[in-house]
Protein backbone atom coordinates (compact mmCIF):
# COMPACT_ATOMS: atom_id res chain seq x y z
CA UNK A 1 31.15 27.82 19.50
CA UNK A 2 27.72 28.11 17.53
CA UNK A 3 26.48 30.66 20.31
CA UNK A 4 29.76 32.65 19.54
CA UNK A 5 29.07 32.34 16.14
CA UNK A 6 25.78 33.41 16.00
CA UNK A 7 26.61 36.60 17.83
CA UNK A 8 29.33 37.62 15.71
CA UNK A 9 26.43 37.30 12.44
CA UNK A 10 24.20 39.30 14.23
CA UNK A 11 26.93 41.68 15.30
CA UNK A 12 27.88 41.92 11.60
CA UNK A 13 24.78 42.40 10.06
CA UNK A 14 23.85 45.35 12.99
CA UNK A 15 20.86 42.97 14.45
CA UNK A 16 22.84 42.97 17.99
CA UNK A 17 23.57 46.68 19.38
CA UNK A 18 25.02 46.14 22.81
CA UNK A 19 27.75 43.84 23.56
CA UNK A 20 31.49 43.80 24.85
CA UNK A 21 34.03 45.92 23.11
CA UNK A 22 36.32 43.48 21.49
CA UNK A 23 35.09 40.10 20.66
CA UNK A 24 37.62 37.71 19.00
CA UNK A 25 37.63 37.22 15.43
CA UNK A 26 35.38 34.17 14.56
CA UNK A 27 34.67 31.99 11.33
CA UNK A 28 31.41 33.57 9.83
CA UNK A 29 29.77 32.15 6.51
CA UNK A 30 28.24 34.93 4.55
CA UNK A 31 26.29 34.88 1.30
CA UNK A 32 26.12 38.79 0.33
CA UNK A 33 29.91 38.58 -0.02
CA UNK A 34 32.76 39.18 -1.84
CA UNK A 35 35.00 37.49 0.57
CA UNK A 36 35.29 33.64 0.10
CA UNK A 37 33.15 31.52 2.84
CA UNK A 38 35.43 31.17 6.14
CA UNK A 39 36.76 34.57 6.36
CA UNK A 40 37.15 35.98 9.45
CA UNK A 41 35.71 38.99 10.34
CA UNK A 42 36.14 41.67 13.15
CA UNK A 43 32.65 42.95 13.52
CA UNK A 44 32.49 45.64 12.06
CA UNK A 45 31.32 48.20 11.42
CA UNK A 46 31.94 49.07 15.52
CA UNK A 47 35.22 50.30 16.55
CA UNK A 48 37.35 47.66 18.45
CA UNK A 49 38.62 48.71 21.85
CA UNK A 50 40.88 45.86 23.45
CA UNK A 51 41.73 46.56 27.16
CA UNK A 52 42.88 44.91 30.36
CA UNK A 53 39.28 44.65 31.91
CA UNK A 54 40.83 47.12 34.18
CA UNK A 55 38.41 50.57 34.23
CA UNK A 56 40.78 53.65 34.77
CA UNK A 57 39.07 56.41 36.80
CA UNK A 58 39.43 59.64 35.13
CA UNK A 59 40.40 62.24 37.69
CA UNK A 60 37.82 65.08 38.66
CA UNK A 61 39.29 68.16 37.80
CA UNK A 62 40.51 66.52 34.24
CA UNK A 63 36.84 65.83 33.75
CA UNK A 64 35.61 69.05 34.58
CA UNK A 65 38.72 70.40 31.96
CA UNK A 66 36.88 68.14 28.79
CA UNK A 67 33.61 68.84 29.61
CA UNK A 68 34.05 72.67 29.70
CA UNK A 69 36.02 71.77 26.52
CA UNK A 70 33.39 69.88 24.87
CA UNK A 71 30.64 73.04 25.58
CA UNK A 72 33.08 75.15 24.26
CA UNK A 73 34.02 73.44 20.84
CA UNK A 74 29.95 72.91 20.58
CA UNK A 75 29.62 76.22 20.73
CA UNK A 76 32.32 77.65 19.06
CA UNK A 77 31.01 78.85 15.38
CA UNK A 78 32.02 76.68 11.84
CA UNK A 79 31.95 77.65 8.53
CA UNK A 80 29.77 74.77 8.22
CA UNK A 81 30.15 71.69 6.30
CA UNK A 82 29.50 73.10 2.83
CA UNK A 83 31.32 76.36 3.11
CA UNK A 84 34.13 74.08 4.42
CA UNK A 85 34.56 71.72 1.78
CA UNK A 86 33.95 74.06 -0.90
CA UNK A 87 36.98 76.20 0.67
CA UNK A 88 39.29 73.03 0.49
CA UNK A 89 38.70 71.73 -2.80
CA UNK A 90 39.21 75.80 -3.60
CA UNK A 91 42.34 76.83 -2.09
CA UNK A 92 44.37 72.93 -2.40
CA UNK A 93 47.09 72.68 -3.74
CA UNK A 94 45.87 71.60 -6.79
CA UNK A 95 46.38 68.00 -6.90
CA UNK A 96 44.32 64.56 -5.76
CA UNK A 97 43.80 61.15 -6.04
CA UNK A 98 41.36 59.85 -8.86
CA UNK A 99 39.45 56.73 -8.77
CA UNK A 100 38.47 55.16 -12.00
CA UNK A 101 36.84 51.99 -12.94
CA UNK A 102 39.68 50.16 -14.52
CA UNK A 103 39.17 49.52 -18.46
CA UNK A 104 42.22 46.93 -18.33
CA UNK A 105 41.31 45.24 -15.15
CA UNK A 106 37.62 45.43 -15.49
CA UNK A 107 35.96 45.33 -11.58
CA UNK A 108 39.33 47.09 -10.28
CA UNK A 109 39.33 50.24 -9.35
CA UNK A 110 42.32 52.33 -10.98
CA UNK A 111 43.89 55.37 -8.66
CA UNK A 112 45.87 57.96 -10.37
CA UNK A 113 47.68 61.25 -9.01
CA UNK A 114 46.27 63.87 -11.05
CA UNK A 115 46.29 67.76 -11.03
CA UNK A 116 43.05 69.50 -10.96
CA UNK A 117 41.50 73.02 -10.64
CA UNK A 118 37.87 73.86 -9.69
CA UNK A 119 35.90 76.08 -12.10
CA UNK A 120 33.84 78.84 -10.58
CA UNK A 121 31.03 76.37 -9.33
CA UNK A 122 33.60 73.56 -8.03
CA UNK A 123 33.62 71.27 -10.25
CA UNK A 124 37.18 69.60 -10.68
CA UNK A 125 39.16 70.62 -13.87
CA UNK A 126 41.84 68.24 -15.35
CA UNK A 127 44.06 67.67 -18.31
CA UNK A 128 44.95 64.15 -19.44
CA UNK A 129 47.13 63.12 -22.18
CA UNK A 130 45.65 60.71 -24.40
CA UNK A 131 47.56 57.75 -23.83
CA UNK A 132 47.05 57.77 -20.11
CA UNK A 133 45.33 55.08 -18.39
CA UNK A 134 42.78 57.22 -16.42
CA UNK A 135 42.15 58.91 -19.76
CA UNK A 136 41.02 55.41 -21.32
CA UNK A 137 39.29 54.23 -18.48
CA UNK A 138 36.91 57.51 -18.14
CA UNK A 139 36.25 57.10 -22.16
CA UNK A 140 35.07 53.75 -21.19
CA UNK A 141 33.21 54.83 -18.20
CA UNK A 142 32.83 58.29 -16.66
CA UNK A 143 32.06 57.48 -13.58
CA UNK A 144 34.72 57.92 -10.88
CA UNK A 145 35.98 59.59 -7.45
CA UNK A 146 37.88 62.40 -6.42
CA UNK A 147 39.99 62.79 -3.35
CA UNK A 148 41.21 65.98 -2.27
CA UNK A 149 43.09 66.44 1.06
CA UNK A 150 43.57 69.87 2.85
CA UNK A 151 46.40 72.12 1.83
CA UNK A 152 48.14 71.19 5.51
CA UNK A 153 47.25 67.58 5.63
CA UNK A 154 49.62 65.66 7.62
CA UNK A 155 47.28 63.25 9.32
CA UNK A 156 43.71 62.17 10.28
CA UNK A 157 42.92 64.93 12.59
CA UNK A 158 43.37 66.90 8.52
CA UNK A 159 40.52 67.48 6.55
CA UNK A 160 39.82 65.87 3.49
CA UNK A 161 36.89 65.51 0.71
CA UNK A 162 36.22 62.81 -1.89
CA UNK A 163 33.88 64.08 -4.91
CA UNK A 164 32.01 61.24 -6.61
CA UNK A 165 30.73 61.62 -9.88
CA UNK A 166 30.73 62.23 -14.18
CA UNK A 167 33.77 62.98 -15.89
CA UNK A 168 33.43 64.35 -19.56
CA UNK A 169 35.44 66.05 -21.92
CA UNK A 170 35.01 69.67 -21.77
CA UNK A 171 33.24 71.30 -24.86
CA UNK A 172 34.97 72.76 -27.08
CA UNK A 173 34.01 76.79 -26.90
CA UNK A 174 34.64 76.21 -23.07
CA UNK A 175 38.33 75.21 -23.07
CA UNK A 176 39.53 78.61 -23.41
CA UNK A 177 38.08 79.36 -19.63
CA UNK A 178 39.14 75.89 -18.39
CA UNK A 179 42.69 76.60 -19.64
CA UNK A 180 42.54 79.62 -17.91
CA UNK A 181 41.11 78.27 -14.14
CA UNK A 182 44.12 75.53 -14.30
CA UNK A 183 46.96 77.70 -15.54
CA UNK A 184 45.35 80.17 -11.96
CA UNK A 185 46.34 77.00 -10.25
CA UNK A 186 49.10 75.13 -11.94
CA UNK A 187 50.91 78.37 -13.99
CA UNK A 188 54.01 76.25 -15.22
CA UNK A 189 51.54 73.71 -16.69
CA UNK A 190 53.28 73.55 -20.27
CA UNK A 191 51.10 70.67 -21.24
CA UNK A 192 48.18 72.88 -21.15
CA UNK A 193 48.94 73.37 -25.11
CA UNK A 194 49.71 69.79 -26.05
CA UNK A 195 48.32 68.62 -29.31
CA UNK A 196 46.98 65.37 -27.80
CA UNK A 197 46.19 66.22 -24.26
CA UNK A 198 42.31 66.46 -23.48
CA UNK A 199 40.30 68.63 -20.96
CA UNK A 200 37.56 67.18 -18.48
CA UNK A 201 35.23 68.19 -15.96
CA UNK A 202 33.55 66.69 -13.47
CA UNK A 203 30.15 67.83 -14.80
CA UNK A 204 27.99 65.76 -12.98
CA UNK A 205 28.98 65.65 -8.85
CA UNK A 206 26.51 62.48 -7.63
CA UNK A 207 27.88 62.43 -3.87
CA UNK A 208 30.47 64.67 -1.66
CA UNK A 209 32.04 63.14 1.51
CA UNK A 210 33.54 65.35 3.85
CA UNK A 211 35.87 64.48 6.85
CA UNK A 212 37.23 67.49 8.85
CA UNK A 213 39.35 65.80 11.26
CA UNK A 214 38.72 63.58 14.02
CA UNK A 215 34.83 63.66 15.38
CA UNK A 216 34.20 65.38 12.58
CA UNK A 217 32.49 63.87 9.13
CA UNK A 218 29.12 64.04 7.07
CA UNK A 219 28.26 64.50 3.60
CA UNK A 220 27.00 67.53 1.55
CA UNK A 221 24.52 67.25 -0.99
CA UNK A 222 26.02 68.10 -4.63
CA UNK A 223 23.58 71.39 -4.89
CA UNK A 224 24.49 72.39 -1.08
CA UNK A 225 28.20 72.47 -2.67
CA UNK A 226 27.34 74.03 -6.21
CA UNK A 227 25.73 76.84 -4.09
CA UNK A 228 28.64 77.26 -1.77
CA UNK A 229 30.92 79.88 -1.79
CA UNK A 230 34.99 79.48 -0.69
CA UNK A 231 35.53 81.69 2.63
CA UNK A 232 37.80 84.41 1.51
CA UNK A 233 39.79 84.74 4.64
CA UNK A 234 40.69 81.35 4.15
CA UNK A 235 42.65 82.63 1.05
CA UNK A 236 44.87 83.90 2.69
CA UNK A 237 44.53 82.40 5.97
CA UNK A 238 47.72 79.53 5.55
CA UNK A 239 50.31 82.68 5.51
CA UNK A 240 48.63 83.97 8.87
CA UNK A 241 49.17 80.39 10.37
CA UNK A 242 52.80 80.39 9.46
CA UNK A 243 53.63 83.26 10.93
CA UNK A 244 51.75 82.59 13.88
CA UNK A 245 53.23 79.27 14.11
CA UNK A 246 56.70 80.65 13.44
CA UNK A 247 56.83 83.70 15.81
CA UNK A 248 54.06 83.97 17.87
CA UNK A 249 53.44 80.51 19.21
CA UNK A 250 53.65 81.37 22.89
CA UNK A 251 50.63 84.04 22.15
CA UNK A 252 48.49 80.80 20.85
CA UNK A 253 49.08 79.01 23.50
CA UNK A 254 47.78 82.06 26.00
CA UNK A 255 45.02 82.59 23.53
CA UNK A 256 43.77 78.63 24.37
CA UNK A 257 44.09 78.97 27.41
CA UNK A 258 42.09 82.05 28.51
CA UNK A 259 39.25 80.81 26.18
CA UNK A 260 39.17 76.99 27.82
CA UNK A 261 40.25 77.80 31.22
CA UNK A 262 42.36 75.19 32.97
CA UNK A 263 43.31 73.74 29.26
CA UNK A 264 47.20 74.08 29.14
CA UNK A 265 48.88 73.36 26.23
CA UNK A 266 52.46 72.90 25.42
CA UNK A 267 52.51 73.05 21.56
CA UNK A 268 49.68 75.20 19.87
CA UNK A 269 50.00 74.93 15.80
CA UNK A 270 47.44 76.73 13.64
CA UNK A 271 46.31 74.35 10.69
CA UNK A 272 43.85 76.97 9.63
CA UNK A 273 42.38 80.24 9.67
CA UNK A 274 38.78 81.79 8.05
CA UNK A 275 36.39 84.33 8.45
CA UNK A 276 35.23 83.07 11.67
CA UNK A 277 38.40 81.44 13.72
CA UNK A 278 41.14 79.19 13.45
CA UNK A 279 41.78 75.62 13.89
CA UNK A 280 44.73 74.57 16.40
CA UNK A 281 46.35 71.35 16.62
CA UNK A 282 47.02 71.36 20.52
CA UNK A 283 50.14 68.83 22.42
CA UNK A 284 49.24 68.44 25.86
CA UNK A 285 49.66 65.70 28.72
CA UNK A 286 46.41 64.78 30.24
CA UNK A 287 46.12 64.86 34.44
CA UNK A 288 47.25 61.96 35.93
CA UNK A 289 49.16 60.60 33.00
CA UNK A 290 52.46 60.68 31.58
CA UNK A 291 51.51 60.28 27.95
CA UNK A 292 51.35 63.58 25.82
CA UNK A 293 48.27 63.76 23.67
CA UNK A 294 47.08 65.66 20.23
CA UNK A 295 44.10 67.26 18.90
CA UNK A 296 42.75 69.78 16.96
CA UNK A 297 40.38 72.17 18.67
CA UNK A 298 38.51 75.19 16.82
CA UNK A 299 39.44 79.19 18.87
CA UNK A 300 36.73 81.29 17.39
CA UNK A 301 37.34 84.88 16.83
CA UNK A 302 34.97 87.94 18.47
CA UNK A 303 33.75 88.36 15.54
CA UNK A 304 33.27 87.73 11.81
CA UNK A 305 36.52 88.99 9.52
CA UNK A 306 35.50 90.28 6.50
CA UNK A 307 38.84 91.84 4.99
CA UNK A 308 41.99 91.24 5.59
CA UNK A 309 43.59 94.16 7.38
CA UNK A 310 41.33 92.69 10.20
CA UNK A 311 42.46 89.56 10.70
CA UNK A 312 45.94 91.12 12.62
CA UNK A 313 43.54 93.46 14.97
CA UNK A 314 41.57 90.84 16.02
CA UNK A 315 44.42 87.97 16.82
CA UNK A 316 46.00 91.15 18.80
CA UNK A 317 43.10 91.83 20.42
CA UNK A 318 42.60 88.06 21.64
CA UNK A 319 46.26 88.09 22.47
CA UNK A 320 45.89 91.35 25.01
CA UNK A 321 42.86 90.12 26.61
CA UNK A 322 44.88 86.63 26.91
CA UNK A 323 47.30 88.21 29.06
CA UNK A 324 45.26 90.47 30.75
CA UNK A 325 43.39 87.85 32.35
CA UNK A 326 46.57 85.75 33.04
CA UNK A 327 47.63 88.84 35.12
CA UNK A 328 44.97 88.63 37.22
């Protein structure tokens, strides 16, 4: 017991890199803690796997199919992590969770709904009404978080961005413009003109987190987002994927498969489109296996879009030479 013991320490504390993929949950005494002495802990921060101690063989040809899948994806040109996260907080749908440190429960944090709108450099707009309890806690303390999920989230493979940082009320020769960027976003906001609602900003951004979807995640730095610019397409780009979704589905599916050969998908939804390709949430059952599977691959386009007249040529394009090569 003390050797399993010791080992699950070291495991938690990252001294011990290689070792089974599940080890049982086992009393551990720590001292940098907030957990009482005698919790049990699961290791982390590793992912636990639990199996049969059987190993499956994965057959050839299915992993041929993910490593030709894998070059592809690595190749396959982003937006890149800034571009992408300013583009999300810019074209949400213009509401988020907000993290405060509690003023009535001090040590708590408080989480709060809110609507928002980003100014021209990003930085989160809101309007609070005086007597609301994220209102009192950021007069107490500015500090807090922002979470923002993607227009389409539905799940984890959805991207999503959490803003950490200042909020402070918004001067008073500037409200004008901030009243302006939220009623862009939220036009039935009536409250806008409330006698004792107040305007803040997040003026000072201290840390952005970034998680695109499974495999996926990193961090900006705040100036790498100030200096970003939303991808236009992308404005745009959510009616594209409905239609696509909605009529065309069966040219997706083509349009996966003649870019990863071999990779046959039942179910192809769009969850995105920019200047430089779309993101498809693919259904599929794996060789050898009856169990259907999801994930979210990124289908660049030829080439860069730059209005949006060209986003239909180049989707028809990809769809002719699709079925040209299925011909063959």
């Amino acid at each position: 017991m003390k050797l399993v013991n010791a080992l699950s320490t070291l495991l938690a504390v990252g001294i011990v890199k290689s070792a089974t993929a599940f080890v049982p949950p086992t009393t551990v005494t720590t001292a940098r803690s907030f957990l009482p002495v005698d919790t049990q802990l699961y290791n982390a921060p590793r992912h636990d796997v639990r199996s049969d101690g059987v190993a499956k063989e994965m057959d050839p040809e299915e992993m041929k199919l993910q490593a030709a899948l894998a070059e592809h994806q690595q190749n396959a040109p982003k937006l890149g992590f800034p571009t992408d996260v300013r583009t999300l907080v810019q074209y949400n749908h213009g509401f988020a969770v907000m993290s405060t440190n509690s003023k009535a429960n001090p040590g708590f944090p408080g989480g709060s709904v809110v609507g928002f709108a980003p100014d021209e450099l990003g930085r989160p707009l809101f309007i609070f009404s005086g007597m609301s309890t994220h209102t009192q806690d950021l007069l107490a303390d500015p500090r807090c978080s922002v979470t923002i999920a993607s227009k389409e989230f539905k799940g984890a493979a959805d991207g999503r961005v959490n803003l950490m940082g200042k909020v402070s009320l918004v001067p008073q020769e500037e409200r004008d413009a901030a009243k302006a960027a939220y009623l862009a976003k939220h036009p039935g906001a009536f409250w806008v003109d409330f006698g004792d609602f107040n305007w803040f900003r997040m003026d000072e951004i201290t840390d952005v987190r970034f998680v695109g979807g499974f495999a996926r995640a990193g961090s900006v730095t705040p100036e790498e987002y100030t200096n970003a610019k939303p991808d236009p397409v992308s404005a745009f780009g959510a009616a594209i994927a409905s239609h696509m979704n909605d009529d065309h589905m069966d040219s997706t599916i083509a349009m996966v498969a003649h870019a990863i050969p071999g990779l046959e998908v039942s179910e192809a939804v769009i969850t995105s489109v920019d200047s430089l390709g779309m993101y498809i949430k693919c259904t599929r059952t794996p060789r050898a296996s009856d169990q259907p599977q999801q994930f979210k691959i990124r289908l660049p386009f030829p080439r860069k879009i730059e209005e949006r007249k060209d986003v239909k040529d180049v989707i028809v394009e990809m769809t002719r030479a699709a079925a040209a090569a299925s011909s063959e």
